[in-house]
Protein backbone atom coordinates (compact mmCIF):
# COMPACT_ATOMS: atom_id res chain seq x y z
CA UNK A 1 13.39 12.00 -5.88
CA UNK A 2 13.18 10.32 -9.21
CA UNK A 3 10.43 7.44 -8.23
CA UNK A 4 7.61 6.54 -10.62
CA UNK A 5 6.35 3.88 -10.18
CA UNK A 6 3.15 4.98 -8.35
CA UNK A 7 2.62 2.31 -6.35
CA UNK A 8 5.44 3.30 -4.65
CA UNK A 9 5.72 6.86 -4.76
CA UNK A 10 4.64 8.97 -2.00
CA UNK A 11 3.22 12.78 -2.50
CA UNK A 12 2.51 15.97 -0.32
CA UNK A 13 -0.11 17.31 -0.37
CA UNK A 14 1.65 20.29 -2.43
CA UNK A 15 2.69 17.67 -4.63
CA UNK A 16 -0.83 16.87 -5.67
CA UNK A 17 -2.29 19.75 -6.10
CA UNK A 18 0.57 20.19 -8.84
CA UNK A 19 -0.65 17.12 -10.78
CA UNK A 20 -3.78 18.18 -10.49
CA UNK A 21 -2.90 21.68 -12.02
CA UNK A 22 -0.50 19.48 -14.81
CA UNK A 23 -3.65 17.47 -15.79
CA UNK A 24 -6.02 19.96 -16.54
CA UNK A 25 -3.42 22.81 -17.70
CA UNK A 26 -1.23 20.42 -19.85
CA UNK A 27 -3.11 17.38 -20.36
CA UNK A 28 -6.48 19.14 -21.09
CA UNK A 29 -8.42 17.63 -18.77
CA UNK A 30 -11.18 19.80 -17.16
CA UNK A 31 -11.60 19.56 -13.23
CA UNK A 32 -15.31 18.14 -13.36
CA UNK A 33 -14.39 15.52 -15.60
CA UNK A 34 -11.30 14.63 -13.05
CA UNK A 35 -13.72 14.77 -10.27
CA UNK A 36 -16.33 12.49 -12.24
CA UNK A 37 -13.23 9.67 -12.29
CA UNK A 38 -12.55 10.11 -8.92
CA UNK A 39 -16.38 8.99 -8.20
CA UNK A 40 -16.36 6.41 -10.55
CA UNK A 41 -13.09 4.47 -9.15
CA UNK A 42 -14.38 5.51 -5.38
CA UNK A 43 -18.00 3.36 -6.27
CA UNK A 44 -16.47 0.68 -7.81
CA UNK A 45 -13.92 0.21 -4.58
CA UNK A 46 -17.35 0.51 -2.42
CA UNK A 47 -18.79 -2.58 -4.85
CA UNK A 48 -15.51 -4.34 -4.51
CA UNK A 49 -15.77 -3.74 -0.53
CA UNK A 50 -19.14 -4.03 0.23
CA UNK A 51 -20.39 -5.91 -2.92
CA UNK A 52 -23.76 -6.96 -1.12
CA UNK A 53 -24.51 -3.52 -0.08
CA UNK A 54 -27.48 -1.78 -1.61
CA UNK A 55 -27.81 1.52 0.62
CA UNK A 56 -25.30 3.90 0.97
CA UNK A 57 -25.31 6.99 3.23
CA UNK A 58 -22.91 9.90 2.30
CA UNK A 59 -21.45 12.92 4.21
CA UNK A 60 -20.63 15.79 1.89
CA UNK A 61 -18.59 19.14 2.57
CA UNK A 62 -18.61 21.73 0.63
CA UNK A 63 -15.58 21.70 -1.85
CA UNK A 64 -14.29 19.02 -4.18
CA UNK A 65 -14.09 16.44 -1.40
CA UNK A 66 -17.74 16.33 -1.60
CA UNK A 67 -18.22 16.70 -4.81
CA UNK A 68 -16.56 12.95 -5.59
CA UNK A 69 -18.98 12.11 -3.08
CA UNK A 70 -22.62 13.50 -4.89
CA UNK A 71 -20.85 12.25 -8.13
CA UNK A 72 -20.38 8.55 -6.49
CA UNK A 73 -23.75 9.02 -5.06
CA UNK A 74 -25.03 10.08 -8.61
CA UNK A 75 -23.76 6.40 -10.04
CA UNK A 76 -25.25 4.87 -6.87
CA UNK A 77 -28.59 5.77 -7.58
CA UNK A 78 -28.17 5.08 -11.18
CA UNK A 79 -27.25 1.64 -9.88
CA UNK A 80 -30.42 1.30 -7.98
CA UNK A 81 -28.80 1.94 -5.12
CA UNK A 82 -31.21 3.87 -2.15
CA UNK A 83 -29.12 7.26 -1.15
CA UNK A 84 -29.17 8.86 1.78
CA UNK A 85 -26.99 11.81 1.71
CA UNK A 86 -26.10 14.67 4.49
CA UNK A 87 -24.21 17.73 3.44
CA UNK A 88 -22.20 20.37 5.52
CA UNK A 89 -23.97 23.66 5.78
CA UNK A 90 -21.82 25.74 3.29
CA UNK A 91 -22.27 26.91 0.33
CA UNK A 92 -20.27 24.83 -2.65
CA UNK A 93 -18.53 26.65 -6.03
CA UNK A 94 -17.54 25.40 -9.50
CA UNK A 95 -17.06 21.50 -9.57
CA UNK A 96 -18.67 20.95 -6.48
CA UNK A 97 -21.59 23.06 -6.95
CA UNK A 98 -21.74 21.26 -10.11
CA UNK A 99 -21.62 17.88 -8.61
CA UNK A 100 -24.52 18.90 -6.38
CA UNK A 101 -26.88 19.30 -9.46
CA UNK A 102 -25.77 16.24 -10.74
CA UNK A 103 -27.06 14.52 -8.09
CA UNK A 104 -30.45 16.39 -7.64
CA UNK A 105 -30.79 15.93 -11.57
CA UNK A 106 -30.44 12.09 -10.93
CA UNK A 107 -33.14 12.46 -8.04
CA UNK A 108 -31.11 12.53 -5.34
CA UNK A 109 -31.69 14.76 -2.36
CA UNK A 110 -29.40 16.46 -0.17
CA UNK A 111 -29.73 17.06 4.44
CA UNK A 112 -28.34 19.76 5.48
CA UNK A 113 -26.32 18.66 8.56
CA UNK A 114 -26.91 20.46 12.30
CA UNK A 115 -25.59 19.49 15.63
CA UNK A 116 -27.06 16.08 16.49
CA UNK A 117 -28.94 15.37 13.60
CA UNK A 118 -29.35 12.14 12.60
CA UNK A 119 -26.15 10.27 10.50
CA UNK A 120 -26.91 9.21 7.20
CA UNK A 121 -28.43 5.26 6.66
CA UNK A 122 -27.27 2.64 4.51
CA UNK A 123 -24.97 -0.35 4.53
CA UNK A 124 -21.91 2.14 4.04
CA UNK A 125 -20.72 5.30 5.06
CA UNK A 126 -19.10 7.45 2.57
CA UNK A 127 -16.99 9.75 3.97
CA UNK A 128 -16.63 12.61 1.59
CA UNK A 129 -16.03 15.72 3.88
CA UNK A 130 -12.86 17.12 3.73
CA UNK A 131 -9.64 16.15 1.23
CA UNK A 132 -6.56 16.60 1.75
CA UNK A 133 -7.03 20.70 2.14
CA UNK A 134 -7.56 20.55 5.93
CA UNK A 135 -4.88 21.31 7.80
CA UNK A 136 -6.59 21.43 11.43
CA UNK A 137 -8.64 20.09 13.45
CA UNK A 138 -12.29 19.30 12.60
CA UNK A 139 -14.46 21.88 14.57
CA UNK A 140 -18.68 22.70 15.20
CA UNK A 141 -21.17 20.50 12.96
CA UNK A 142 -18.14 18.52 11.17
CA UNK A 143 -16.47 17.73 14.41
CA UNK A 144 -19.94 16.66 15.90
CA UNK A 145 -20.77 14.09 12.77
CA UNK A 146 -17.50 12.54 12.82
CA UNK A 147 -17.60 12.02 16.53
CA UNK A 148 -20.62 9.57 16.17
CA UNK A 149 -19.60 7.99 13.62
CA UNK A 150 -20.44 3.70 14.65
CA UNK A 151 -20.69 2.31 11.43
CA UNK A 152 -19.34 -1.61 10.37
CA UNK A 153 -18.71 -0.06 6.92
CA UNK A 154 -17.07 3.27 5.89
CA UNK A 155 -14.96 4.23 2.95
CA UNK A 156 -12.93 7.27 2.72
CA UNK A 157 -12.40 9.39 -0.50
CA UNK A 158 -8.86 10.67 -0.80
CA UNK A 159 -8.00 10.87 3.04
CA UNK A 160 -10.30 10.38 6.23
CA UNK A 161 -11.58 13.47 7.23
CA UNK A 162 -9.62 14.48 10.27
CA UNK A 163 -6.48 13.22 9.54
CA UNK A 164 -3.83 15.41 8.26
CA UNK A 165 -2.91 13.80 4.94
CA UNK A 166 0.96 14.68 5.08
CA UNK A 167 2.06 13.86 8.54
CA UNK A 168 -0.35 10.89 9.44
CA UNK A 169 -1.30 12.93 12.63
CA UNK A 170 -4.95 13.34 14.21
CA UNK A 171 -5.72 16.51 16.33
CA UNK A 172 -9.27 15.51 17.07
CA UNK A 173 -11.82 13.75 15.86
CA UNK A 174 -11.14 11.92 12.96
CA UNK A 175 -12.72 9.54 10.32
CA UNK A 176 -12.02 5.53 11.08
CA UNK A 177 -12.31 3.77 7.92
CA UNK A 178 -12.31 0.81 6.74
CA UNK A 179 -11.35 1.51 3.29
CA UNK A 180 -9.64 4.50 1.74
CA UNK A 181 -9.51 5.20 -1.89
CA UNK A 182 -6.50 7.85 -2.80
CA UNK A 183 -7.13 9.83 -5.97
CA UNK A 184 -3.99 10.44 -8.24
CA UNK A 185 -0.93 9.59 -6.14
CA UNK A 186 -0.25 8.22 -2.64
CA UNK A 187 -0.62 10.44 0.30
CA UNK A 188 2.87 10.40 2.27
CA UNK A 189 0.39 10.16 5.84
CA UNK A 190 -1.65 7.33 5.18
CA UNK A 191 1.03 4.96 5.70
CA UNK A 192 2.50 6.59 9.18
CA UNK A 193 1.25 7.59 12.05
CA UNK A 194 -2.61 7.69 13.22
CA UNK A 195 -2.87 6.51 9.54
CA UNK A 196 -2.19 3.18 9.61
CA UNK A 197 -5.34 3.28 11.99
CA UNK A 198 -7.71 5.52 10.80
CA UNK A 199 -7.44 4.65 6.87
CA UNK A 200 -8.12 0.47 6.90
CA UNK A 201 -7.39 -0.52 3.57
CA UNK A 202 -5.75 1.79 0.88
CA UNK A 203 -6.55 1.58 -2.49
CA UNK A 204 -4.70 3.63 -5.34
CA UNK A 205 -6.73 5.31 -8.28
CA UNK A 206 -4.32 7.09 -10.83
CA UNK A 207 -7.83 8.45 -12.23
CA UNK A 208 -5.73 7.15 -15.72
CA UNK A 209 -3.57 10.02 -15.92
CA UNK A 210 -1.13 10.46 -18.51
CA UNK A 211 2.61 10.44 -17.16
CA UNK A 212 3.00 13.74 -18.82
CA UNK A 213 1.15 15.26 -15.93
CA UNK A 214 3.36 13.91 -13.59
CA UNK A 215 6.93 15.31 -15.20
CA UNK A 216 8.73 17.66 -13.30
CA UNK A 217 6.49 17.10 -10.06
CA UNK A 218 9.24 15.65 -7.16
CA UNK A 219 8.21 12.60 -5.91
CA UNK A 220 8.73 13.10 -1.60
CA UNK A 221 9.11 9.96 -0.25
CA UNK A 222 8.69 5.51 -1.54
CA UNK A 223 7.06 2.90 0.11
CA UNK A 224 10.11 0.75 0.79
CA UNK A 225 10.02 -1.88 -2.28
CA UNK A 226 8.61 -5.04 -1.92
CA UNK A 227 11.94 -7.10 -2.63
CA UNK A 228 14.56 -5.05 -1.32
CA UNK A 229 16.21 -7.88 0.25
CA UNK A 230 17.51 -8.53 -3.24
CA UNK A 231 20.10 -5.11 -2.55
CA UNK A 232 22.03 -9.25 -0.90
CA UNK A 233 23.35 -10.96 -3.80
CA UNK A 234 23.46 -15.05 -3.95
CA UNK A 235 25.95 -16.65 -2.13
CA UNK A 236 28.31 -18.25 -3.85
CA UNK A 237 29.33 -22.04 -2.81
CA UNK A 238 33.09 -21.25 -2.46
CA UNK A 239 33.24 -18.67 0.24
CA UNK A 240 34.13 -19.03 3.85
CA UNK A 241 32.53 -17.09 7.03
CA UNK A 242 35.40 -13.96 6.64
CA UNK A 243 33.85 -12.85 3.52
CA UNK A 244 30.31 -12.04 5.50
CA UNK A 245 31.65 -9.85 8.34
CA UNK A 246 32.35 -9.50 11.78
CA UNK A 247 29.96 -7.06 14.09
CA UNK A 248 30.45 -6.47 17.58
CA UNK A 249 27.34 -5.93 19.45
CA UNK A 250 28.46 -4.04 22.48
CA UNK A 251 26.02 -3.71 25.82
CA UNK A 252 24.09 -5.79 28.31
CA UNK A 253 24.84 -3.93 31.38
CA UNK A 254 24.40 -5.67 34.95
CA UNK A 255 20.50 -6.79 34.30
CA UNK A 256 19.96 -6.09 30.85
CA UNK A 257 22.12 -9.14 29.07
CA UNK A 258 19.17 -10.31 27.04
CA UNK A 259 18.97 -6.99 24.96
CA UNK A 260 22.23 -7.66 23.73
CA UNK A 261 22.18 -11.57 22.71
CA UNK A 262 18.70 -10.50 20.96
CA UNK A 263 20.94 -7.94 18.63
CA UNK A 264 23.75 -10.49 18.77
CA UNK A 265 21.47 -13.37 17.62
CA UNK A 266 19.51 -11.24 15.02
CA UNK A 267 23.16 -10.67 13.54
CA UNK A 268 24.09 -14.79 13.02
CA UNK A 269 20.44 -14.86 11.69
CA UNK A 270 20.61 -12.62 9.09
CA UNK A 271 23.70 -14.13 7.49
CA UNK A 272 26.88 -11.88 9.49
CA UNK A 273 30.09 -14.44 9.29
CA UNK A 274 31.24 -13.90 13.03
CA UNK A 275 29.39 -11.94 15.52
CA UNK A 276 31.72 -11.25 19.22
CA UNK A 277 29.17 -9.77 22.30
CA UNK A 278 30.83 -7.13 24.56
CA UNK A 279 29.21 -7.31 27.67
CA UNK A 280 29.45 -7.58 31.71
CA UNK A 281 31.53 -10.65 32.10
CA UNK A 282 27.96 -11.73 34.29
CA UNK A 283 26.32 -12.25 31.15
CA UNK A 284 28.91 -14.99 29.56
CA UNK A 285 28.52 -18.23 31.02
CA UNK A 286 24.31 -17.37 30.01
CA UNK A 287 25.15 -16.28 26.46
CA UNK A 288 27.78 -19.32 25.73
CA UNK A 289 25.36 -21.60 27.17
CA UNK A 290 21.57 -20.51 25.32
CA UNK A 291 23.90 -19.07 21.64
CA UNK A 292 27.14 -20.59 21.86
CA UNK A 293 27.54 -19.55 18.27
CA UNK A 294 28.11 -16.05 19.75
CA UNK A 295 30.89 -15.03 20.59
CA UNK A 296 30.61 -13.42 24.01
CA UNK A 297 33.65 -11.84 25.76
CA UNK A 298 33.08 -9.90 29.32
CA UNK A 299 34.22 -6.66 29.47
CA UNK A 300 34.61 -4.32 31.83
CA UNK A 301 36.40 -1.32 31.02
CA UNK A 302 37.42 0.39 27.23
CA UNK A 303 40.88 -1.17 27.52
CA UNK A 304 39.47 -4.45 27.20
CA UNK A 305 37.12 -3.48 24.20
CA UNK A 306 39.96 -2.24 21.83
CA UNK A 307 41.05 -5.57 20.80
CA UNK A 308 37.83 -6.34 20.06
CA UNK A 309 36.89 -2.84 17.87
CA UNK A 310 40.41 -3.85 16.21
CA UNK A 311 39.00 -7.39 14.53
CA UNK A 312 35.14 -6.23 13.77
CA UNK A 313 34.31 -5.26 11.00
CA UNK A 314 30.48 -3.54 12.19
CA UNK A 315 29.69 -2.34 15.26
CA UNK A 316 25.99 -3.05 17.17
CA UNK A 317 26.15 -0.71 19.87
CA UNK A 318 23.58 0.13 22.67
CA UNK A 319 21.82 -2.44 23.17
CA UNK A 320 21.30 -2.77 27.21
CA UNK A 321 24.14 -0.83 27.13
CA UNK A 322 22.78 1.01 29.91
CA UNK A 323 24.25 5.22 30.87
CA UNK A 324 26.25 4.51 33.88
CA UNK A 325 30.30 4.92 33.53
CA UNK A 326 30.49 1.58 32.19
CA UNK A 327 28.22 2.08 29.07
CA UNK A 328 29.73 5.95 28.54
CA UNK A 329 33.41 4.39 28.43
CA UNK A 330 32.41 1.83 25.88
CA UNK A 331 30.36 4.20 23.82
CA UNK A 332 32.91 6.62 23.72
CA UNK A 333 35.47 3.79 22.85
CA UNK A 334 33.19 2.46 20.12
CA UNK A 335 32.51 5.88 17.93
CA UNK A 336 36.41 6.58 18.32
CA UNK A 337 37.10 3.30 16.76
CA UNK A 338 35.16 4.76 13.43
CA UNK A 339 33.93 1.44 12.11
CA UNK A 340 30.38 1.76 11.04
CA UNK A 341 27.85 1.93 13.91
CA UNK A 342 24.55 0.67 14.57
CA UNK A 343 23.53 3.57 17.16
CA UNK A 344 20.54 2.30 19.21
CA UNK A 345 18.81 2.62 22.76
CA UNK A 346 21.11 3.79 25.47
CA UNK A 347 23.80 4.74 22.91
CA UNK A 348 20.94 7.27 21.36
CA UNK A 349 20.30 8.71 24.97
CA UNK A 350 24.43 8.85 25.49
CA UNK A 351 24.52 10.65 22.09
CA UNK A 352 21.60 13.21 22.53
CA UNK A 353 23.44 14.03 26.26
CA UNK A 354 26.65 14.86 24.07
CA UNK A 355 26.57 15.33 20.58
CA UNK A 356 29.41 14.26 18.64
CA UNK A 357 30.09 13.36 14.59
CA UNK A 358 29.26 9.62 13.88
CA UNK A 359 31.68 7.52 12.03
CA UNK A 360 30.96 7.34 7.94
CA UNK A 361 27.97 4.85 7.48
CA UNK A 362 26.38 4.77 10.57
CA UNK A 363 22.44 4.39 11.11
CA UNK A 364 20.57 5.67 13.96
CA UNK A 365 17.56 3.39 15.08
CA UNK A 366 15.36 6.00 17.36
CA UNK A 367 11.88 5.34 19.01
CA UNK A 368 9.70 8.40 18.72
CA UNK A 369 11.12 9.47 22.63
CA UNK A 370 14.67 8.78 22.02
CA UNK A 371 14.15 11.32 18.64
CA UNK A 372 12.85 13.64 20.64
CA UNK A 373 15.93 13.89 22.98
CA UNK A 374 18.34 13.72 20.04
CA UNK A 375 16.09 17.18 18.72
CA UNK A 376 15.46 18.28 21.98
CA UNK A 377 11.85 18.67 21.66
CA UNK A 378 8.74 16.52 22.99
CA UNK A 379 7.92 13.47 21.52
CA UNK A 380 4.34 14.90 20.41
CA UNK A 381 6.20 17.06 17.87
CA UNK A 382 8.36 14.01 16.53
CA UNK A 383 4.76 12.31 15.93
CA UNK A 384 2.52 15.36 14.51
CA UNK A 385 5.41 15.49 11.42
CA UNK A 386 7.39 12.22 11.41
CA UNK A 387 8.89 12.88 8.37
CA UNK A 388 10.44 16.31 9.27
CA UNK A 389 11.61 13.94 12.41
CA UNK A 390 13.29 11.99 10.24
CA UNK A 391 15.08 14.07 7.65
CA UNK A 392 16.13 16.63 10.97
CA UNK A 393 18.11 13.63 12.60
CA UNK A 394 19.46 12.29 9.44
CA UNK A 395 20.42 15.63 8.36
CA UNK A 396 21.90 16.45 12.05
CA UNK A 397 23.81 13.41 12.07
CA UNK A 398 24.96 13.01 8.55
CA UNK A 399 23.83 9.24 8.78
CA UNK A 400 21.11 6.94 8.14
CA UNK A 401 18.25 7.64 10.20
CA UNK A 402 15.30 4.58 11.68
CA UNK A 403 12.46 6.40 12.99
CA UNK A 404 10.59 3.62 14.35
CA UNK A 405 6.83 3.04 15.27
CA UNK A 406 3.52 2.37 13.31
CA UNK A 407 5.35 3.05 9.21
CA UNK A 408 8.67 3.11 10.15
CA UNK A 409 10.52 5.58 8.13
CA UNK A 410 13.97 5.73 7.00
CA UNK A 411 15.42 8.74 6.14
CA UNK A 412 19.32 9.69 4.39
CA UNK A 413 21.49 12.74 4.65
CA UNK A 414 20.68 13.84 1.64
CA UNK A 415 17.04 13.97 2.05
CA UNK A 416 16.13 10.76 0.51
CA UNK A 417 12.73 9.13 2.78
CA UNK A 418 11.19 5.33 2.45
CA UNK A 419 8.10 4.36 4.43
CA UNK A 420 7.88 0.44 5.70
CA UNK A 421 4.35 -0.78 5.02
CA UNK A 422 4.62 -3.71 7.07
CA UNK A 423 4.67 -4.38 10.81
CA UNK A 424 1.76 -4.95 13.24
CA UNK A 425 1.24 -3.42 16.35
CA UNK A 426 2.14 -6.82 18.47
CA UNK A 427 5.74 -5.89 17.86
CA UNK A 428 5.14 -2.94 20.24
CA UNK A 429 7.30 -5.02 23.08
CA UNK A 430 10.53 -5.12 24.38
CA UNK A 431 13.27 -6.31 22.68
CA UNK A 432 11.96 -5.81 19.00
CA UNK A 433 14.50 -2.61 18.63
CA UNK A 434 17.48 -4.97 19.78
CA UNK A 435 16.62 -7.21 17.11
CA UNK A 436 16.50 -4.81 14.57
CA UNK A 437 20.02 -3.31 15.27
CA UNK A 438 21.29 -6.63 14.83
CA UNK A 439 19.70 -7.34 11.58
CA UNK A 440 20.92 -3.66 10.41
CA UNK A 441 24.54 -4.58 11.73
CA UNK A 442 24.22 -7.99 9.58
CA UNK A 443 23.17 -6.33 6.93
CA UNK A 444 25.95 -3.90 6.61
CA UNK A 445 28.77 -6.63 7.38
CA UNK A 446 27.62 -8.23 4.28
CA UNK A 447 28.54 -4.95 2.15
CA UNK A 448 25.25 -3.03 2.40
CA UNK A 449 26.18 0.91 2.51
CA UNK A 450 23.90 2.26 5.21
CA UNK A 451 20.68 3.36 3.35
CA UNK A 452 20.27 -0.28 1.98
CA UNK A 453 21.06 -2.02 5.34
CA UNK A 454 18.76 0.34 7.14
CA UNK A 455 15.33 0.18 4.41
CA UNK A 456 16.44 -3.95 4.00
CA UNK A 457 16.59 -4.20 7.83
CA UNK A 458 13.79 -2.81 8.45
CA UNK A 459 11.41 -4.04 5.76
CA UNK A 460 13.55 -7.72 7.15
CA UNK A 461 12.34 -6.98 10.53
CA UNK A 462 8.89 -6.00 10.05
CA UNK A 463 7.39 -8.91 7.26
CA UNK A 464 9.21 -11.00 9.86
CA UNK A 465 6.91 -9.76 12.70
CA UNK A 466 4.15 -10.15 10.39
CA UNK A 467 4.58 -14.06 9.75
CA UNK A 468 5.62 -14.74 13.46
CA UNK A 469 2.67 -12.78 14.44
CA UNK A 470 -0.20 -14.16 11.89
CA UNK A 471 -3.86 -13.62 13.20
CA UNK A 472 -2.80 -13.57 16.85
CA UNK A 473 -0.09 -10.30 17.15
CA UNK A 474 -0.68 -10.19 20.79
CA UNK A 475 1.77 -11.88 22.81
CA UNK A 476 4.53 -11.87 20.28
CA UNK A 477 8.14 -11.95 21.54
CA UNK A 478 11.40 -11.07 19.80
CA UNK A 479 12.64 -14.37 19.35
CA UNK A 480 10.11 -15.26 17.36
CA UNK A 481 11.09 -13.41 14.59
CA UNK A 482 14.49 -15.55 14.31
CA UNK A 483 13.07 -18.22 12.45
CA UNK A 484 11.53 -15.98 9.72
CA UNK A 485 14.04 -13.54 9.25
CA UNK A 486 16.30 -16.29 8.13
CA UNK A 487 14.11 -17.71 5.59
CA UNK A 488 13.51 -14.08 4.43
CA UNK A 489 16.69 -12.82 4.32
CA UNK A 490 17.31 -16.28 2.03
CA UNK A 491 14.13 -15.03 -0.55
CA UNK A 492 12.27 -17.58 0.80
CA UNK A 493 8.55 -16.79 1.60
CA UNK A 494 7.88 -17.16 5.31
């Protein structure tokens, strides 16, 4: 993936180590004097942080993890800073070990750590324990520390210890900071996953790198790009409402008609010329009476649809939709019609029951449990590697793939993988997903192809929840991200 922008760019682990290797192979930059950066940008985050703070306590492991530590705890008490720092009981080598004398030659002294013995003191707690290297879960003395951890200030070097810095997952105990400094590049799991949790605020240190060391290192996955509703050009004044689409949001089963004015409405707000509802005939007289914009038709069997597949341009479908004979007749009638799909909620379930090619440009919105029946698998395996999640279904299905939850990702057929840095955990409530299949669906009526729509739609749907939610996120609705998706979908700040 040729990002490089690296505010954007997002690395495995792998992918890291390979700068690393560039730097000092290619750039001629030795490993302690990398490591000595890495301190230096990690204490002047902690001043930036905590710039009243004038005791620090430090836990140290025993490779280069904890090395940046001693280093940052080196400038610390060259600061005037009181240290207070508690190692792991191992035994460190090269750039660690040499980070260790650093610090004693400075006058710092070093606890070795046992079961229950008291945390380090100070106004923060650096965590400096493991990098990015640990690939399980913490265990004995490490797992012990972290476990007690109850302090109003820690900052994280590279990755909190605990979490697994490519898939986002925890398997146990885990670091909770409150700040998080990354070394070189961005670490694809601090923006998914238990990460959004455990790291607090991120902070990028390129550790001034020269770009040379990043040439011919693959870039894995982007943060979705601040402005990407720009992918909509400006409207010009002479147009009429035929030049902006027609979708077709089908669903709303008997008892479930709300789902599918949410998607309907979430269309008209995001700029779609005409949007027609397919549902129970139940559901008109409500939807022509609260949206009378929409254009809701009952329906009750696939004969009755096909007119309405014939004059749409985008199809919204599952919604409420529901799995009884109904929805199955309508679904089945919708991916026959091949217009590009929207494939959401019940449609996803229909589809994982019997799997079937998807019409060109379609995008797939999955929750982790409806990926999990599309892979057959559990959702806990969707959510300790999202990203392999992701690329399976999009591969699979040959279509743009929404995997949502805390970082939404959004993944393409051909590999391709953008992270959404926005969203707050108050839009974990019904009807959110409804809403976003609508302002996918607008998206794509207005000439989007399908990995636009879907990284626009969701970055759309998620600042959106952000201004509707403000300080207060719990107790937010759907509907009250109407108003701010239309100012955002228009550039204007909401």
């Amino acid at each position: 993936m040729p990002m490089r922008d690296p505010m954007v760019s997002l690395y495995t682990t792998e992918q890291v180590r390979a700068v690393d290797r560039a730097a000092i192979d290619r750039c001629g930059i030795a490993g302690f004097e990398l490591m000595q950066r890495a301190a230096t940008a990690a204490f002047s985050c902690l001043r930036r942080h905590w710039p009243h703070a004038r005791r620090i306590g430090v836990l140290a492991g025993g490779g280069n993890n904890g090395g940046d530590a001693l280093l940052l705890s080196r400038l610390a008490l060259e600061a005037g800073f009181a240290v207070d720092a508690l190692a792991l009981p191992s035994t460190p080598r090269g750039d660690a070990e040499r980070a260790r004398a650093a610090f004693a030659e400075a006058g710092g002294r070093v606890r070795v750590a046992a079961t229950g013995c008291a945390l380090p003191d100070g106004d923060v707690l650096v965590d400096g324990l493991f990098g990015t290297g640990l690939t399980r879960a913490l265990e004995g003395i490490a797992a012990d520390l972290v476990e007690r951890i109850a302090h109003p200030g820690v900052l994280a070097l590279d990755v909190p210890s605990g979490l697994d810095a490519d898939t986002g997952a925890c398997e146990g105990a885990c670091v909770r900071a409150d700040a998080t400094v990354s070394f070189v590049g961005w670490k694809r799991g601090l923006f998914t996953a238990d990460g959004i949790d455990q790291c607090g605020a991120r902070e990028l240190a390129t550790l001034d790198l020269p770009p040379v060391a990043y040439e011919g290192v693959a870039v894995d996955a982007g943060l979705i790009a601040p402005h990407i509703e720009r992918v909509l050009a400006p409207r010009r004044a002479n147009v009429n409402k035929s030049r902006f689409g027609h979708v077709l949001a089908i669903g709303g089963d008997e008892g479930y008609g709300g789902a599918i004015r949410l998607a309907g409405e979430a269309a008209l707000r995001c700029g779609a010329g005409l949007v027609t509802v397919a549902t129970r005939a139940a559901h008109v007289g409500a939807l022509n009476t609260a949206r009378p914009e929409l254009m809701a038709r009952g329906v009750e069997d696939a004969a009755a649809l096909a007119p309405l597949l014939e004059r749409a341009s985008v199809l919204a479908l599952g919604p409420g939709l529901g799995q009884r004979d109904w929805g199955r007749a309508l679904f089945d009638a919708a991916l026959a019609s091949g217009k590009r799909t929207v494939v959401d909620a019940d449609a996803l379930n229909l589809l994982a029951e019997a799997p079937r090619p998807l019409p060109p440009g379609a995008v797939l919105t999955p929750h982790p449990g409806e990926a999990a029946r599309l892979l057959g698998c559990d959702i806990a395996t969707v959510q300790r590697d999202r990203f392999a999640a992701a690329r399976a279904l999009a591969g699979r299905h040959r279509a743009a793939v929404v995997l949502k939850g805390a970082g939404s990702l959004v993944a393409a057929a051909d590999g391709r993988l953008a992270v959404c840095p926005w969203g707050n955990p108050g839009m974990a409530t019904a009807g959110m997903g409804d809403v976003l299949t609508g302002v996918i669906a607008a998206l794509l009526a207005q000439g989007c192809d399908a990995w636009d729509a879907a990284q626009c739609g969701v970055a759309l749907h998620a600042r959106a929840g952000d201004a509707a939610a403000g300080a207060a996120p719990r107790g937010l609705v759907a509907g009250d991200l109407f108003e701010p998706l239309r100012r955002l979908v228009n550039g204007v700040p909401a």
